[in-house]
N, C-alpha and C. Protein backbone atom coordinates (compact mmCIF):
# COMPACT_ATOMS: atom_id res chain seq x y z
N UNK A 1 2.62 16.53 -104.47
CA UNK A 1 3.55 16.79 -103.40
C UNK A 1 3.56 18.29 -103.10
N UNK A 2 3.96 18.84 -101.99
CA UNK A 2 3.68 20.28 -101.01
C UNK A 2 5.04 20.81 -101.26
N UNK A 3 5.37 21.95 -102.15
CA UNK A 3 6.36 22.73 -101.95
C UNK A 3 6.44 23.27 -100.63
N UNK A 4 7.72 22.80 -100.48
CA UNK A 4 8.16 23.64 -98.38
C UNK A 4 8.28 24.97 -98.56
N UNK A 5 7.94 25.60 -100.15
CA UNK A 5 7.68 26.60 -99.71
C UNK A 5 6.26 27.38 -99.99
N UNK A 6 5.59 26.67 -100.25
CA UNK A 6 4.11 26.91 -100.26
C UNK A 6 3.42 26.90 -99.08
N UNK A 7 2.05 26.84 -98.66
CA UNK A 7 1.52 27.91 -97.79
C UNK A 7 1.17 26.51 -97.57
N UNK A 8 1.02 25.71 -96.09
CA UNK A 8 -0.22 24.80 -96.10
C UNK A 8 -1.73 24.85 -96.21
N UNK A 9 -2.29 23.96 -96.70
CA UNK A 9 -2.96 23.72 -97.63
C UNK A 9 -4.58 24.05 -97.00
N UNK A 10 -5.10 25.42 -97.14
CA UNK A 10 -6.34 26.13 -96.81
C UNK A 10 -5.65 26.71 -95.61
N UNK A 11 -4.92 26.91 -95.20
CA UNK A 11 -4.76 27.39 -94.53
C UNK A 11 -3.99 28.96 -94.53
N UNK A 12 -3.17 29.40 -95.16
CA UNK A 12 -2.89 30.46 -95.37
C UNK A 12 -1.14 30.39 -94.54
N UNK A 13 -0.70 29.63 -93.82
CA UNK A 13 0.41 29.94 -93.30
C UNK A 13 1.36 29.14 -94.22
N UNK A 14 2.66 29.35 -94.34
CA UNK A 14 3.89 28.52 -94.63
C UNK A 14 4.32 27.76 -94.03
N UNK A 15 4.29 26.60 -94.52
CA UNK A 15 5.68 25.43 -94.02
C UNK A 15 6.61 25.89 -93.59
N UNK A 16 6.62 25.17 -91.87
CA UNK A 16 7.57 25.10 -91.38
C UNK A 16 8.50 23.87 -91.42
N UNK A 17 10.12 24.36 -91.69
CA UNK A 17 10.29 23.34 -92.24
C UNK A 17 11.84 23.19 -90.98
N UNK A 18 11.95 23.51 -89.79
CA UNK A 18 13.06 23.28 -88.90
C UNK A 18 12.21 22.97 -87.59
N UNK A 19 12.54 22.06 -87.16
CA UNK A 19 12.59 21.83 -85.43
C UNK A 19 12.71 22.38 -84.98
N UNK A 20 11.33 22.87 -83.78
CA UNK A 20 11.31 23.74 -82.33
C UNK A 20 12.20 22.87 -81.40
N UNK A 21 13.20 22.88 -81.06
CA UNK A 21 14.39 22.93 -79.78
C UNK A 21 14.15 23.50 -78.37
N UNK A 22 13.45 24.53 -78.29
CA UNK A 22 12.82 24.94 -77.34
C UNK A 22 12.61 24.46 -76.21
N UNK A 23 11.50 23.67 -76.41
CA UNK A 23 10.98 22.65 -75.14
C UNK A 23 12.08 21.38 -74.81
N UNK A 24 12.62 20.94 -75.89
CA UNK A 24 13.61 20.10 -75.80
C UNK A 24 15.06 20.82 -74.49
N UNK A 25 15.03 22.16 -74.64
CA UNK A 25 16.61 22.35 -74.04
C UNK A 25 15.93 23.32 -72.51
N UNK A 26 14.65 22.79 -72.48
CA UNK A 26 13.73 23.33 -71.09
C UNK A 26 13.50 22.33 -70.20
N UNK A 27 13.12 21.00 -70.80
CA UNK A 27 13.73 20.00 -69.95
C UNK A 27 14.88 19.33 -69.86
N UNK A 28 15.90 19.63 -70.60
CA UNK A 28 17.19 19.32 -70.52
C UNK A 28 18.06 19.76 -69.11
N UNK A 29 17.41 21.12 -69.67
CA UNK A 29 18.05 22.11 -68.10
C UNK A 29 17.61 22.21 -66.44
N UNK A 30 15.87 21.60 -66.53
CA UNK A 30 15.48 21.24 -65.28
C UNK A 30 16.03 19.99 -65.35
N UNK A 31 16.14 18.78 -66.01
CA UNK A 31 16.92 17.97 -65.41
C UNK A 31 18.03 17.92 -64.89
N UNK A 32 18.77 18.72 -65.72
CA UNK A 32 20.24 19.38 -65.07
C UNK A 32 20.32 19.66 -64.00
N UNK A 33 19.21 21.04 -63.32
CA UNK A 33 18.97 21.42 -61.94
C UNK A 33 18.94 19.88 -60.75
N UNK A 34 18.04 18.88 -61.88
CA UNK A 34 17.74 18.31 -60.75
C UNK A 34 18.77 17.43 -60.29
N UNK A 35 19.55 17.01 -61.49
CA UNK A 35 20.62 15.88 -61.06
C UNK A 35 21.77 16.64 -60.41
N UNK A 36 21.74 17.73 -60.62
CA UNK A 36 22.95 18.68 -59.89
C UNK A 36 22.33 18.50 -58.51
N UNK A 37 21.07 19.14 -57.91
CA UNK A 37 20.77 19.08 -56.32
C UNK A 37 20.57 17.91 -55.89
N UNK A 38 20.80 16.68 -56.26
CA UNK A 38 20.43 15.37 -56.29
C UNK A 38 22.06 14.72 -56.32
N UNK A 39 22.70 15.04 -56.62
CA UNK A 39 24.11 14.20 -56.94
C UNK A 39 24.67 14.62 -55.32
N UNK A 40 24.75 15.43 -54.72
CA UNK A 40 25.16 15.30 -53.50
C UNK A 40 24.91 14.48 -52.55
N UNK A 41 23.24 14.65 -52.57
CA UNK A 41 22.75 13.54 -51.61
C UNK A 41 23.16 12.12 -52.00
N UNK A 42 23.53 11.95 -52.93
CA UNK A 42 23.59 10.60 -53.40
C UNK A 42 25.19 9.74 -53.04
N UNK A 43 25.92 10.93 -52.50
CA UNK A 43 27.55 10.32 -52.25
C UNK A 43 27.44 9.99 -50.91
N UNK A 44 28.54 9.47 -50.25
CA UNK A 44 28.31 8.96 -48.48
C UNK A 44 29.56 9.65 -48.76
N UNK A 45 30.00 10.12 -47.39
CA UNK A 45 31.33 10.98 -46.68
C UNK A 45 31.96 10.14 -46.38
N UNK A 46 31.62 8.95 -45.54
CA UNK A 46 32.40 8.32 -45.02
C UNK A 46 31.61 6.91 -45.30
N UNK A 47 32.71 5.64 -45.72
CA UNK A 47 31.90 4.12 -45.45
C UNK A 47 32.45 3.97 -44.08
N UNK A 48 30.20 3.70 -43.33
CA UNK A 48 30.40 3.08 -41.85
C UNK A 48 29.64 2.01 -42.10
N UNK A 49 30.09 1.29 -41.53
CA UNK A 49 29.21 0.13 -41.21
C UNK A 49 28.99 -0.19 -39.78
N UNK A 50 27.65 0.08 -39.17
CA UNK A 50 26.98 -0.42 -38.19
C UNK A 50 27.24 -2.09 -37.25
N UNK A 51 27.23 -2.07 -36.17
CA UNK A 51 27.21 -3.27 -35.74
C UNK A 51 26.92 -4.44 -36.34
N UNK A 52 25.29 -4.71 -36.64
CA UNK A 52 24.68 -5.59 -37.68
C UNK A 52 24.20 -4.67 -39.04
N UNK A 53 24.65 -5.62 -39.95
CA UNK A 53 24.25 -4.83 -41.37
C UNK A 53 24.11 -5.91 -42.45
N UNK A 54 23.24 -5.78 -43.47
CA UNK A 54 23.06 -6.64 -44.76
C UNK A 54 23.84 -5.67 -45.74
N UNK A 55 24.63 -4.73 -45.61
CA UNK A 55 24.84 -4.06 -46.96
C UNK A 55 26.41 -4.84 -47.41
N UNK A 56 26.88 -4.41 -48.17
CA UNK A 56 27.55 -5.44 -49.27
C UNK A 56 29.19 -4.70 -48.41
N UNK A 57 30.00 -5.72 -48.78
CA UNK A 57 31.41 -5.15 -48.00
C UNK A 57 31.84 -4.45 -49.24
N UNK A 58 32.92 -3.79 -48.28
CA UNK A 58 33.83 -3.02 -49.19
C UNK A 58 35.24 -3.59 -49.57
N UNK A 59 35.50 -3.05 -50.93
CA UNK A 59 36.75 -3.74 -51.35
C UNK A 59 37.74 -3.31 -50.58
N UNK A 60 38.67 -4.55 -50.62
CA UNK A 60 40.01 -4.67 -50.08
C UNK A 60 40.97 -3.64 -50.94
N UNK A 61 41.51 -2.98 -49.62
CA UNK A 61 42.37 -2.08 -50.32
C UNK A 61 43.65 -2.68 -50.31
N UNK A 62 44.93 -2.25 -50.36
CA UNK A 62 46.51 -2.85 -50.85
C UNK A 62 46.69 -3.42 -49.14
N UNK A 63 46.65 -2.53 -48.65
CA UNK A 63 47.25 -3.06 -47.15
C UNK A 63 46.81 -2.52 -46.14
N UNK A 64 45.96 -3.12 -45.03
CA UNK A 64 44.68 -1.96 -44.49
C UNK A 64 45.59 -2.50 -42.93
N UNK A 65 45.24 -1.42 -42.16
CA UNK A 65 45.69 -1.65 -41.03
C UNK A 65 44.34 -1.78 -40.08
N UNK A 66 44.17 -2.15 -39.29
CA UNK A 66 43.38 -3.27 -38.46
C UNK A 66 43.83 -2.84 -37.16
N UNK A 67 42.34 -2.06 -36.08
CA UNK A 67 42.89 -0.78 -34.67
C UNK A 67 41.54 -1.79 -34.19
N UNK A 68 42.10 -2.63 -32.89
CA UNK A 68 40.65 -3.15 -32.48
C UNK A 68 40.29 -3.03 -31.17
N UNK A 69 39.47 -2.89 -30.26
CA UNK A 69 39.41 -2.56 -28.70
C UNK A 69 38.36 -3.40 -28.61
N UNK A 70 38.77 -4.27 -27.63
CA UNK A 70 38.65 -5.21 -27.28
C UNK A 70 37.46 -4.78 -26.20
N UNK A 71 36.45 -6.08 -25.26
CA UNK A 71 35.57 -5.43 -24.50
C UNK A 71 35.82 -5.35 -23.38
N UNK A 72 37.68 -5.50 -22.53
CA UNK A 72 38.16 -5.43 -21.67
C UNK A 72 38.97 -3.66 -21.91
N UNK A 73 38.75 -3.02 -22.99
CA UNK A 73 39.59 -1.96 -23.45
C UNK A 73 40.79 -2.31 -23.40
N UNK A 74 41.28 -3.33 -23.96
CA UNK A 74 42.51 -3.22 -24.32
C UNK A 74 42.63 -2.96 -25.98
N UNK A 75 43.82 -1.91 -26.29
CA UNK A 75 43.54 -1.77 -27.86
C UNK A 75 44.84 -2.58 -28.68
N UNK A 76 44.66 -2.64 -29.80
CA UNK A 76 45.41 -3.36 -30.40
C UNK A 76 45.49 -2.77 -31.72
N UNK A 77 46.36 -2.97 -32.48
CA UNK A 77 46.94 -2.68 -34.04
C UNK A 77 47.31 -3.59 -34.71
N UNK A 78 46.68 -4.21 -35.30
CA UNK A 78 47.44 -5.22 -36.01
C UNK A 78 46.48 -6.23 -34.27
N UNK A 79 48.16 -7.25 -34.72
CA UNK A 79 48.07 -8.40 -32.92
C UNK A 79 48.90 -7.68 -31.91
N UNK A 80 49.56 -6.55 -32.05
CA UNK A 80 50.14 -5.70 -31.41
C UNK A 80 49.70 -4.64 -30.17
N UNK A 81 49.63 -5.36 -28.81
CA UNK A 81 49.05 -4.33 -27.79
C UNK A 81 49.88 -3.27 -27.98
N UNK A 82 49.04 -2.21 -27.87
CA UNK A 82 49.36 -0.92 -27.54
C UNK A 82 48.49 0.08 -26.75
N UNK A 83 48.52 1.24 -26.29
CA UNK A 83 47.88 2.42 -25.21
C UNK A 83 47.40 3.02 -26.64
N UNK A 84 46.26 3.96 -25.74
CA UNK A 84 45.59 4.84 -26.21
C UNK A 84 46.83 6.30 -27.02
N UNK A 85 47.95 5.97 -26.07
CA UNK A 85 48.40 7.55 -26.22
C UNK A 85 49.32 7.25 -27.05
N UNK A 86 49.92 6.03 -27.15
CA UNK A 86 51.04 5.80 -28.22
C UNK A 86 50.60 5.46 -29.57
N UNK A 87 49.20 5.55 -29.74
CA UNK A 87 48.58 5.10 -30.83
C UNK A 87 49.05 6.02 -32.02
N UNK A 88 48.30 7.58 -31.50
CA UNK A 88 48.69 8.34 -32.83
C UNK A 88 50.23 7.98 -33.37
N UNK A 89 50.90 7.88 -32.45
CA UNK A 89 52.77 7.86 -33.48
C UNK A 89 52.66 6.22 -34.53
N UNK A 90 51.91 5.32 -33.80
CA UNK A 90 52.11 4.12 -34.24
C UNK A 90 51.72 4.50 -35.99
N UNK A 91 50.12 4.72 -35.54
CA UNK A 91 49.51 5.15 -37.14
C UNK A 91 50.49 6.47 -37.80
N UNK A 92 50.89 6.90 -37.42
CA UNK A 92 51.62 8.61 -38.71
C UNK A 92 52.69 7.60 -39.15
N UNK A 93 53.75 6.70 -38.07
CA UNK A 93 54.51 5.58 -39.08
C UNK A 93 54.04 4.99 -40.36
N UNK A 94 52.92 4.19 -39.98
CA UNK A 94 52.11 3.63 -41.12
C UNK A 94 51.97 4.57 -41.84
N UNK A 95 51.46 5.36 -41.83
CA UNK A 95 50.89 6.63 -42.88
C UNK A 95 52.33 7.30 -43.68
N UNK A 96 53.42 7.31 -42.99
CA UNK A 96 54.40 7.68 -43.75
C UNK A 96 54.89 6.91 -44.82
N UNK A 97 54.69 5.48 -44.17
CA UNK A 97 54.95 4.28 -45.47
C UNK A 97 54.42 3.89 -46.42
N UNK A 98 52.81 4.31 -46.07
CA UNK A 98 51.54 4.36 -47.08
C UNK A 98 50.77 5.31 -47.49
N UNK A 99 51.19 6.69 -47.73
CA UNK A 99 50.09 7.65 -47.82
C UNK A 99 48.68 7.18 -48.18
N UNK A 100 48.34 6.21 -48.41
CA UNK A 100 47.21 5.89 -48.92
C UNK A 100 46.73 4.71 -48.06
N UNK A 101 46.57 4.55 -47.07
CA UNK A 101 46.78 3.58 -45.86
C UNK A 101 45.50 3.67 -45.50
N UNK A 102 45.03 2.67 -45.43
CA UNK A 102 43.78 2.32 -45.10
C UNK A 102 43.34 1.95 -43.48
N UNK A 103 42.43 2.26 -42.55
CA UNK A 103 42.59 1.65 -41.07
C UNK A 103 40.87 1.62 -40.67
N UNK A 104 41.02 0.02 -40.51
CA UNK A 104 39.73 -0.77 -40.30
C UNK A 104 39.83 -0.35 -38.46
N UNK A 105 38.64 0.16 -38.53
CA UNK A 105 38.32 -0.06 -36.61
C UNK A 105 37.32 -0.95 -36.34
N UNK A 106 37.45 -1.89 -35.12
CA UNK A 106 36.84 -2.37 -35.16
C UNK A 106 36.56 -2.55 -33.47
N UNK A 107 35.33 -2.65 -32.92
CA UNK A 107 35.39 -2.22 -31.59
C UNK A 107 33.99 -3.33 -31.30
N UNK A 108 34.23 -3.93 -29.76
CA UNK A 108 33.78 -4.69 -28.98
C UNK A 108 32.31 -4.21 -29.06
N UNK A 109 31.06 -4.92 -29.42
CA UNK A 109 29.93 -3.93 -29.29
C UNK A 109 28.76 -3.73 -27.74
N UNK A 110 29.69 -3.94 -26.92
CA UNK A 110 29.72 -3.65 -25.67
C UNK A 110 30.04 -2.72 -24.99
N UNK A 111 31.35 -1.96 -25.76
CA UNK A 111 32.18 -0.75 -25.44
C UNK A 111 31.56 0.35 -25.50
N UNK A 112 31.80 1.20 -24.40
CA UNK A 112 30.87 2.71 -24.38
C UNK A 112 31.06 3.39 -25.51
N UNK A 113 30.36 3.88 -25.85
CA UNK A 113 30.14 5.20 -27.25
C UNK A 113 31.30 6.11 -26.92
N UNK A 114 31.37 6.53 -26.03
CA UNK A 114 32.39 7.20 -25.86
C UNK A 114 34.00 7.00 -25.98
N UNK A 115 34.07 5.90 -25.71
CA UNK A 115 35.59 5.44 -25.41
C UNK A 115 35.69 5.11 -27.09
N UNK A 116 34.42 4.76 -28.05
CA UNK A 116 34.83 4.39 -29.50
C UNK A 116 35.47 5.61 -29.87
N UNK A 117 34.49 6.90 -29.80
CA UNK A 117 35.03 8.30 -30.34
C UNK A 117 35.92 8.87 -29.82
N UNK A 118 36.98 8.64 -28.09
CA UNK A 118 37.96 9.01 -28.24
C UNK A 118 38.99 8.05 -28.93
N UNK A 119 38.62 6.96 -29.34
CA UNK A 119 39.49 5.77 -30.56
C UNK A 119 39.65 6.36 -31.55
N UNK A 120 38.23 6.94 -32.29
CA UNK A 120 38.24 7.26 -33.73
C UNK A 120 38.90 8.95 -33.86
N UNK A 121 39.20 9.69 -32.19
CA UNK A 121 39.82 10.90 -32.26
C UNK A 121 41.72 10.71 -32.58
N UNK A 122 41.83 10.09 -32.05
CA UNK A 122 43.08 9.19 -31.62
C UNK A 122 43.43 8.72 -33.25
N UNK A 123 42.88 7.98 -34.07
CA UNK A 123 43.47 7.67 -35.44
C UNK A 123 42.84 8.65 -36.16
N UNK A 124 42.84 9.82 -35.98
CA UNK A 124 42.69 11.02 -36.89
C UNK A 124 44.09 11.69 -36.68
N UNK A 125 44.12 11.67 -35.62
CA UNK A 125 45.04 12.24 -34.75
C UNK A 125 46.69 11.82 -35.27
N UNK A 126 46.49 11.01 -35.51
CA UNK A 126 47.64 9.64 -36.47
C UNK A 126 47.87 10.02 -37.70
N UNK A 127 46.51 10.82 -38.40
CA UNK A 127 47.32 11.34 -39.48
C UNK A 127 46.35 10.53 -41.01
N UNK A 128 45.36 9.60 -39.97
CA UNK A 128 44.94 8.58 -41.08
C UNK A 128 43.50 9.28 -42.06
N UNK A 129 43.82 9.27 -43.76
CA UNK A 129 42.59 10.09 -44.18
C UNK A 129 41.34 9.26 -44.04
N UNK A 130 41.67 7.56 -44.46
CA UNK A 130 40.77 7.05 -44.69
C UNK A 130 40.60 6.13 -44.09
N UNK A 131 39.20 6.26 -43.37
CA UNK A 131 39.17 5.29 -42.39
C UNK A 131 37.87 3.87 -42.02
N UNK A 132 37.72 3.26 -41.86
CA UNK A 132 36.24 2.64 -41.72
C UNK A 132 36.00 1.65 -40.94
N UNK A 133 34.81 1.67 -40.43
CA UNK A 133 34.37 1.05 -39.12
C UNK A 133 33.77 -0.28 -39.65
N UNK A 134 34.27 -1.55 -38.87
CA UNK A 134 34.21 -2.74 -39.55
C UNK A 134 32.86 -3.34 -38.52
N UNK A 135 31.83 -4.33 -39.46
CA UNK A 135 30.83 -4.27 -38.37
C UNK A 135 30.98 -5.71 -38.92
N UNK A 136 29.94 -6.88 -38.18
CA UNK A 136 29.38 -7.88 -38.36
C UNK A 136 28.60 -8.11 -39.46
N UNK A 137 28.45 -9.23 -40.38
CA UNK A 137 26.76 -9.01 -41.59
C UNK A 137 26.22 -9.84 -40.96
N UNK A 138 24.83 -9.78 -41.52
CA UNK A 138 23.67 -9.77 -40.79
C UNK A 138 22.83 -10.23 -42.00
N UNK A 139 22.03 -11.50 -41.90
CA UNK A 139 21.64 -11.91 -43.20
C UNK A 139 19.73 -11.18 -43.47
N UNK A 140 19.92 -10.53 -44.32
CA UNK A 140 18.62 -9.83 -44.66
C UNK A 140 16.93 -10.57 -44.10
N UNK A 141 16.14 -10.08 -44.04
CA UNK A 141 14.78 -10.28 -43.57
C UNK A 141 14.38 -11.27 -44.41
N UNK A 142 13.50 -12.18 -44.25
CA UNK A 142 13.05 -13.14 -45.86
C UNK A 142 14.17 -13.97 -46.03
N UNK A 143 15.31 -14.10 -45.56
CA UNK A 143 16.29 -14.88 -46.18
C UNK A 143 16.89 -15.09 -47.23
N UNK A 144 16.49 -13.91 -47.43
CA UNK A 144 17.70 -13.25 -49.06
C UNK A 144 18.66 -12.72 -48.58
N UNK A 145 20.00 -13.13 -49.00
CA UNK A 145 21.09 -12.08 -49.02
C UNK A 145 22.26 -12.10 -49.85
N UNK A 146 22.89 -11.02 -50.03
CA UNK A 146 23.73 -11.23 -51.27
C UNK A 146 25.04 -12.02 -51.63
């Protein structure tokens, strides 16, 4: 047996007898870099959902309020007609009762682009943080879906 502290054997150097760490904490740290510039891209800002979509719904929150415009532009809250301009007070009510108030939009997919984004200006405007655009599903290519 090799004293660890004897020289290995024809060779003239000493046993080393601790782990190089080195290379170990060199890719530790580029991985670090990488999952750090990588973890951003990986969050969404906002859940939208598109007209047609296969992606998976989102959970039900406690009590979501429901803003829908119809393809005659009439808007609604709930089953509740209401105007464009009385909207914001309707939603800051809600929002006072729920700080955490959830508001599904959901819009005719006929309706001009425009008239959606002065909708979605309008329940900002209300006070609402979180908000999301409710679309149709759409069953995947191949006839898989979840």
């Amino acid at each position: 047996m090799i004293d660890p502290l004897e020289e290995w054997p024809g060779t003239g150097r000493p046993l080393l007898s601790e782990i190089n760490v080195t290379p170990f904490i060199d890719v530790m740290l580029v991985l670090l870099i990488i999952f750090m510039v990588a973890a951003p891209l990986m969050m969404v800002g906002v859940p939208l959902k598109l007209p047609k979509t296969a992606a998976q719904t989102v959970g039900q929150p406690h009590r979501p309020a429901v803003v829908s415009l119809d393809k005659e532009g009439r808007l609604f809250v709930g089953k509740d007609e209401t105007s464009l301009d009385q909207l914001p007070a309707k939603l800051a009510d809600l929002v006072k009762a729920d700080p955490e108030l959830v508001v599904y939009v959901r819009a005719d997919k006929g309706i001009d682009y425009g008239r959606v984004m002065d909708l979605l200006g309008k329940v900002g405007a209300g006070g609402v943080a979180r908000l999301s655009l409710v679309a149709e599903g759409q069953p995947l290519p191949g006839g898989a879906g979840p």
